[in-house]
Protein backbone atom coordinates (compact mmCIF):
# COMPACT_ATOMS: atom_id res chain seq x y z
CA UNK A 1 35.98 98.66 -261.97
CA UNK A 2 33.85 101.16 -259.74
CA UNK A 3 35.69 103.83 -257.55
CA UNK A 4 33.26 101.85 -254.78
CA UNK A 5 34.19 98.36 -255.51
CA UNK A 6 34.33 96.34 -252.82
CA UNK A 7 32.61 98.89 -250.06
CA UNK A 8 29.66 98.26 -248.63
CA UNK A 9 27.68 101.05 -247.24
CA UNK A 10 24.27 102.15 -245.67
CA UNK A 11 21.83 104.79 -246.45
CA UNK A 12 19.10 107.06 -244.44
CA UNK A 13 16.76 109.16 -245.66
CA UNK A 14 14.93 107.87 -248.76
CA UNK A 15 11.62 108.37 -249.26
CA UNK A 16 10.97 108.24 -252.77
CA UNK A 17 12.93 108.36 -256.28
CA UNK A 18 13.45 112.46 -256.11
CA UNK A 19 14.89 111.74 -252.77
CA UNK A 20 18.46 113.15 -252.70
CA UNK A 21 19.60 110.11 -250.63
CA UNK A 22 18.30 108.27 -253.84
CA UNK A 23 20.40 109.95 -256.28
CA UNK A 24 23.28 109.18 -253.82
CA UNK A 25 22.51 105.77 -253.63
CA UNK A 26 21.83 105.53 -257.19
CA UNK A 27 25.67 106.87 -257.25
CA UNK A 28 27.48 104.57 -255.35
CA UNK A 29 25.06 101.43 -256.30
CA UNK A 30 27.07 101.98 -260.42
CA UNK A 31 30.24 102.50 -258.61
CA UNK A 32 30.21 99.50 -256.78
CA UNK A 33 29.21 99.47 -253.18
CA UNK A 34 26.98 96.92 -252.12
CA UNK A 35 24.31 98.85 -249.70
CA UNK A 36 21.79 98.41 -246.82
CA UNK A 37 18.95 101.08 -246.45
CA UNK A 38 16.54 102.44 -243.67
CA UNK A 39 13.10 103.53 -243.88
CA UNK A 40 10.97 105.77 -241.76
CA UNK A 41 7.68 103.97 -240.45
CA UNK A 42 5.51 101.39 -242.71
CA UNK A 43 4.39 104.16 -244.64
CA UNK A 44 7.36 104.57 -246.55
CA UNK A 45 8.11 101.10 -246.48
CA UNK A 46 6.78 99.96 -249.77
CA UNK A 47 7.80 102.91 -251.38
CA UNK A 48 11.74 102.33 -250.69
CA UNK A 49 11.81 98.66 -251.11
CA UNK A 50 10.06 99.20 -254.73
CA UNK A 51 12.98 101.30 -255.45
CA UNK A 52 15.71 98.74 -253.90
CA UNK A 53 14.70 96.47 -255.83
CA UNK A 54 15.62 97.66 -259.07
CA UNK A 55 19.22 97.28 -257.94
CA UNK A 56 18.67 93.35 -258.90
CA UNK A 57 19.88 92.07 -256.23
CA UNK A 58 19.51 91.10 -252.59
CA UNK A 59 19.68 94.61 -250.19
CA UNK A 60 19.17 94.73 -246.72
CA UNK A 61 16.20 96.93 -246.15
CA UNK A 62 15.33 97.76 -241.92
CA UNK A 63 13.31 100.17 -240.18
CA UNK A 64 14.78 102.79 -238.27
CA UNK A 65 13.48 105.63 -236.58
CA UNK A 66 16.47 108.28 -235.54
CA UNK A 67 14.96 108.95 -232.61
CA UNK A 68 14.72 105.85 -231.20
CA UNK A 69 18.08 104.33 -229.81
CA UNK A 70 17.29 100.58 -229.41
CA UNK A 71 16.01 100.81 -233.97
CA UNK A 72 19.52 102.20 -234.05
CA UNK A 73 21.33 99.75 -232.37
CA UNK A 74 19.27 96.59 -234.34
CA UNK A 75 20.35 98.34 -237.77
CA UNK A 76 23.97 98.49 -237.19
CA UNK A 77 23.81 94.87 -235.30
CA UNK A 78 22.10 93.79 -238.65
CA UNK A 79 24.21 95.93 -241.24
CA UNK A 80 27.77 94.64 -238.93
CA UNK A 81 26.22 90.97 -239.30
CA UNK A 82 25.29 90.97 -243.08
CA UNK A 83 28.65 93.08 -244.33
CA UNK A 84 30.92 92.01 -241.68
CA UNK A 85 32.40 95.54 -241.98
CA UNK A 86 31.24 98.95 -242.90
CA UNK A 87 32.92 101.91 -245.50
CA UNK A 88 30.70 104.45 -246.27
CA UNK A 89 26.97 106.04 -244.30
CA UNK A 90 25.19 108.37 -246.39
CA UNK A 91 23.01 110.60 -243.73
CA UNK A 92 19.84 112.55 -245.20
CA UNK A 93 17.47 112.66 -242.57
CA UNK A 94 15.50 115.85 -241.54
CA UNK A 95 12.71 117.20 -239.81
CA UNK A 96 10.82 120.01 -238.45
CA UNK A 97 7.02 120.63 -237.78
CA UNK A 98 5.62 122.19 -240.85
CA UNK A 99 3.93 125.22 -238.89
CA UNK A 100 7.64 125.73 -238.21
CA UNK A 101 8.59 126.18 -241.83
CA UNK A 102 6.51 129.13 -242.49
CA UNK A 103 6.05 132.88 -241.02
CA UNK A 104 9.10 133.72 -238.99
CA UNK A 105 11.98 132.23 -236.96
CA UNK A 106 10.74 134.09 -233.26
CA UNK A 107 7.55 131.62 -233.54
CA UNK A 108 9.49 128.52 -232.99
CA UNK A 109 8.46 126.77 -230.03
CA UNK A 110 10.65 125.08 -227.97
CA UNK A 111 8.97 121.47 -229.19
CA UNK A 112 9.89 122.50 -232.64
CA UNK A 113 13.15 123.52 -231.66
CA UNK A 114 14.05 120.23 -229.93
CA UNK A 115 12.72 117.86 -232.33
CA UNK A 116 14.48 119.46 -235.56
CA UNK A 117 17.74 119.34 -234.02
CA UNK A 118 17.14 115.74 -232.64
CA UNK A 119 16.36 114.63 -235.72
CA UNK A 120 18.15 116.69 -238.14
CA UNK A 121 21.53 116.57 -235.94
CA UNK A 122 21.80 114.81 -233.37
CA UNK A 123 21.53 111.70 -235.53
CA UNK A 124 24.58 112.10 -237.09
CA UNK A 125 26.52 111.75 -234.23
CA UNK A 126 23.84 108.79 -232.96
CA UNK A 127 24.69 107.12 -236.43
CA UNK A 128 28.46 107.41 -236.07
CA UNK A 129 28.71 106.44 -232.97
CA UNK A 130 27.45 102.83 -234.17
CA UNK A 131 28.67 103.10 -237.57
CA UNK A 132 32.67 103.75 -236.38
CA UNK A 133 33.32 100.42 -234.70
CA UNK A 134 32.31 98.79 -238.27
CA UNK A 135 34.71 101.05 -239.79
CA UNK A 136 37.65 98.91 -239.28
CA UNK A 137 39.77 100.31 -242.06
CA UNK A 138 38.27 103.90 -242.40
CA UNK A 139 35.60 105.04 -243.92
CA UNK A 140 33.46 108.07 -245.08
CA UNK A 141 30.61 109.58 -243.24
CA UNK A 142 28.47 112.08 -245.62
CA UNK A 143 25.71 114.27 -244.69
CA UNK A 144 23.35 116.13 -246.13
CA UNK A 145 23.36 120.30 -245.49
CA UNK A 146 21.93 123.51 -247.25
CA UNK A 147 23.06 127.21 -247.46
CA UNK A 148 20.21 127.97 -244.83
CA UNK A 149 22.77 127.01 -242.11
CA UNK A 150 24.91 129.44 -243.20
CA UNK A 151 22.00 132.70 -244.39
CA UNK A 152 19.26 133.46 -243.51
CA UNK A 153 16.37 132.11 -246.05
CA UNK A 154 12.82 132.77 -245.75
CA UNK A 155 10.34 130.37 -244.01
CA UNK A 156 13.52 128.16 -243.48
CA UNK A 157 13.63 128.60 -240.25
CA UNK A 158 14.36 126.32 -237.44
CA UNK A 159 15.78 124.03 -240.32
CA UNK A 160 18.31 126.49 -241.15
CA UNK A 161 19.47 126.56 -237.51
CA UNK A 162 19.33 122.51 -237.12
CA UNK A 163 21.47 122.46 -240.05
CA UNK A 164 24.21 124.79 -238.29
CA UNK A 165 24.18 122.42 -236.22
CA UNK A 166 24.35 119.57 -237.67
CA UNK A 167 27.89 121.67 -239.66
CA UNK A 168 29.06 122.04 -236.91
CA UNK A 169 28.63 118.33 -235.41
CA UNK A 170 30.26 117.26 -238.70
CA UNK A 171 33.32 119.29 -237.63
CA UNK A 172 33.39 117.88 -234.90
CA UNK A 173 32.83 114.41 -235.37
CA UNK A 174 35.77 114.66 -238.25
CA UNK A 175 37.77 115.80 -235.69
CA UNK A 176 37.17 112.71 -233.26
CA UNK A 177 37.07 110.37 -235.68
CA UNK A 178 40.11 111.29 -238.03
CA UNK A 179 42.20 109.28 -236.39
CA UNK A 180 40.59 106.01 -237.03
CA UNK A 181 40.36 107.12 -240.78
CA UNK A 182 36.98 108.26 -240.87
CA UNK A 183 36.18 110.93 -242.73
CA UNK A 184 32.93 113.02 -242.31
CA UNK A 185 31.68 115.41 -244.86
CA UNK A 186 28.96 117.74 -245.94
CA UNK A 187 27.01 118.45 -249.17
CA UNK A 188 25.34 121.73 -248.96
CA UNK A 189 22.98 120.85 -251.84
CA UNK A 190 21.19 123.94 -254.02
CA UNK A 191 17.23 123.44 -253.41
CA UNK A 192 15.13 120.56 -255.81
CA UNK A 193 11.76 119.11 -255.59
CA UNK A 194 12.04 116.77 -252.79
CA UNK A 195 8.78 115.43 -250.41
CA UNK A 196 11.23 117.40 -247.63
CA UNK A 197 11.52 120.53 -249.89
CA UNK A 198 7.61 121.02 -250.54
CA UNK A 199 7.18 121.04 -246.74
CA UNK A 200 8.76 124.94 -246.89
CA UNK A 201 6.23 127.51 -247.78
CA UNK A 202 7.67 129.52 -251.07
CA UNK A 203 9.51 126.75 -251.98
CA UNK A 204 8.82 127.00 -255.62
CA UNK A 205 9.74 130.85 -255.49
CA UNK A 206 12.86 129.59 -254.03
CA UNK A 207 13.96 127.13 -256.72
CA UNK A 208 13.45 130.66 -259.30
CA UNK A 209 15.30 132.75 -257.61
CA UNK A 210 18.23 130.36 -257.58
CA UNK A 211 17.78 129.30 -261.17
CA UNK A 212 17.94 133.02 -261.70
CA UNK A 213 20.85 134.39 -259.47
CA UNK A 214 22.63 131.36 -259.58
CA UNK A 215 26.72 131.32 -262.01
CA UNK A 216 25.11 128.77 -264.00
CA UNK A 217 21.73 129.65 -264.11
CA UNK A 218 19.95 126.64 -263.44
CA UNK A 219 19.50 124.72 -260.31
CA UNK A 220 21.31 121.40 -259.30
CA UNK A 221 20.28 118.10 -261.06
CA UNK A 222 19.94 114.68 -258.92
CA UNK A 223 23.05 112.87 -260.99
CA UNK A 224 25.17 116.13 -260.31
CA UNK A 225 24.90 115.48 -256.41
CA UNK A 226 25.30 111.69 -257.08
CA UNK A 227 28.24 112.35 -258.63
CA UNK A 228 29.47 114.23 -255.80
CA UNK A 229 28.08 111.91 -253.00
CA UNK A 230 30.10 109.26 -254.85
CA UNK A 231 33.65 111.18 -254.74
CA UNK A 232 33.43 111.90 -251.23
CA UNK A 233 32.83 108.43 -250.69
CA UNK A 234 36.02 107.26 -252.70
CA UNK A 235 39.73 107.09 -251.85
CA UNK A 236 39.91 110.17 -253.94
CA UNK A 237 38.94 112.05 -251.14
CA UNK A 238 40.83 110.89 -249.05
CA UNK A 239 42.36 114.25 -247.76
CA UNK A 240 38.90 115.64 -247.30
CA UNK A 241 37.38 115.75 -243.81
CA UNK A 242 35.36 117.78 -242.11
CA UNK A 243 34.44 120.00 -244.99
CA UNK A 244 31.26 121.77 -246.09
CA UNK A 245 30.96 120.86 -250.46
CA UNK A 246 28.54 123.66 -251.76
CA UNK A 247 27.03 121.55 -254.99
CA UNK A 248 24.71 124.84 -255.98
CA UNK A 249 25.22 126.19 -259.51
CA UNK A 250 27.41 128.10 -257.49
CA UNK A 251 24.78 130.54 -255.45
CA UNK A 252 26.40 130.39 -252.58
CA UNK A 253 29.13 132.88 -253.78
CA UNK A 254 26.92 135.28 -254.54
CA UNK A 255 26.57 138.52 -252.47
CA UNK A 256 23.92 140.12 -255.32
């Protein structure tokens, strides 16, 4: 029996099969949960519902944009009618203008600025605020972070700032919500290939130097975060709230 069995959940933020919300998924799909999914816009459409469907079964697939509070409002009237109930929200979604993601932070223009953090953090709290009431007997709330909110890393940017933020919403929002027995979480994954990732200019110098200065020496693997998305979703972290999990070869220690 799965550590999952028996929850169902919904995930944002896939957009293909190197998406980290897809190795999450893949996660708590073999432990169990039964799952809904969002997409971004037709164009992605076809692309998440191919992957879906190699779960072999029925899974409720609906468009949201983040932005957009009446998309948000259909998906949790949908997810509440088709599970009755809801346990666990994965949230992956992030954005910024790609002009923003290279050259330096004091270019950011107040457009970019607004739209990152819109998308990047104040959905979280857009999400939970629908997702709690379906929570009926607790649940777990995970996001999706990166060391950039904490240091400074080149071309990063106004991510690295929406990410703060988005930290610090999840502090928050643990703190609100801990009394209903929701939990909210963070992964502060190491860099990997995403369609997100390749958006940041130097990305690929990025993934060296971690490989490099990284304990382990290598960069994080897709099952590794899985793995990790699927704990915090469990009764075995039950204790944990409002927490930042570095899942990094263990580069964020390092000062050198």
């Amino acid at each position: 029996m799965g550590i999952l069995e028996g929850k169902c959940g919904i995930v944002f933020g896939v957009a293909n099969k190197r998406s980290i919300a897809w190795a999450i998924a893949e996660a708590w799909h073999k432990a169990g949960a039964k799952l809904a999914f969002t997409y971004q816009g037709d164009r992605l459409k076809s692309k998440v519902e191919d992957l879906v469907q190699t779960f072999g079964e029925d899974v409720l697939l609906l468009p949201c944009d983040v932005t957009d509070d009446g998309q948000i409002d259909e998906v949790f009237r949908q997810v509440g009618s088709h599970f009755g109930k809801l346990d666990i929200m994965l949230h992956s979604v992030a954005y910024a203008p790609k002009e923003s993601l290279e050259g330096d932070f004091l270019s950011t223009t107040r457009e970019a600025f607004l739209s990152s953090h819109d998308v990047s953090a104040y959905s979280l709290i857009a999400l939970c605020q629908r997702a709690a009431p379906l929570m009926k007997d607790g649940g777990s709330v995970v996001a999706m972070s990166y060391y950039g909110a904490e240091k400074v890393i080149p071309n990063y940017n106004v991510m690295g700032v929406a990410k703060a933020a988005l930290e610090a919403s999840t502090r928050y929002l643990a703190s609100d919500l801990g009394p209903h027995k929701i939990r909210v979480n963070c992964i502060s994954a190491g860099p990997m290939n995403t369609l997100a990732a390749r958006g940041i200019a130097g990305f690929t110098k990025m993934l060296d130097h971690c490989a490099e200065h990284a304990p382990l020496r290598r960069n994080v693997l897709p099952e590794e975060l899985g793995a990790t998305g699927a704990f915090l979703a469990s009764d075995g972290a039950a204790a944990i709230t409002g927490q930042v999990i570095y899942v990094d070869c263990g580069y964020q220690i390092m000062g050198m």
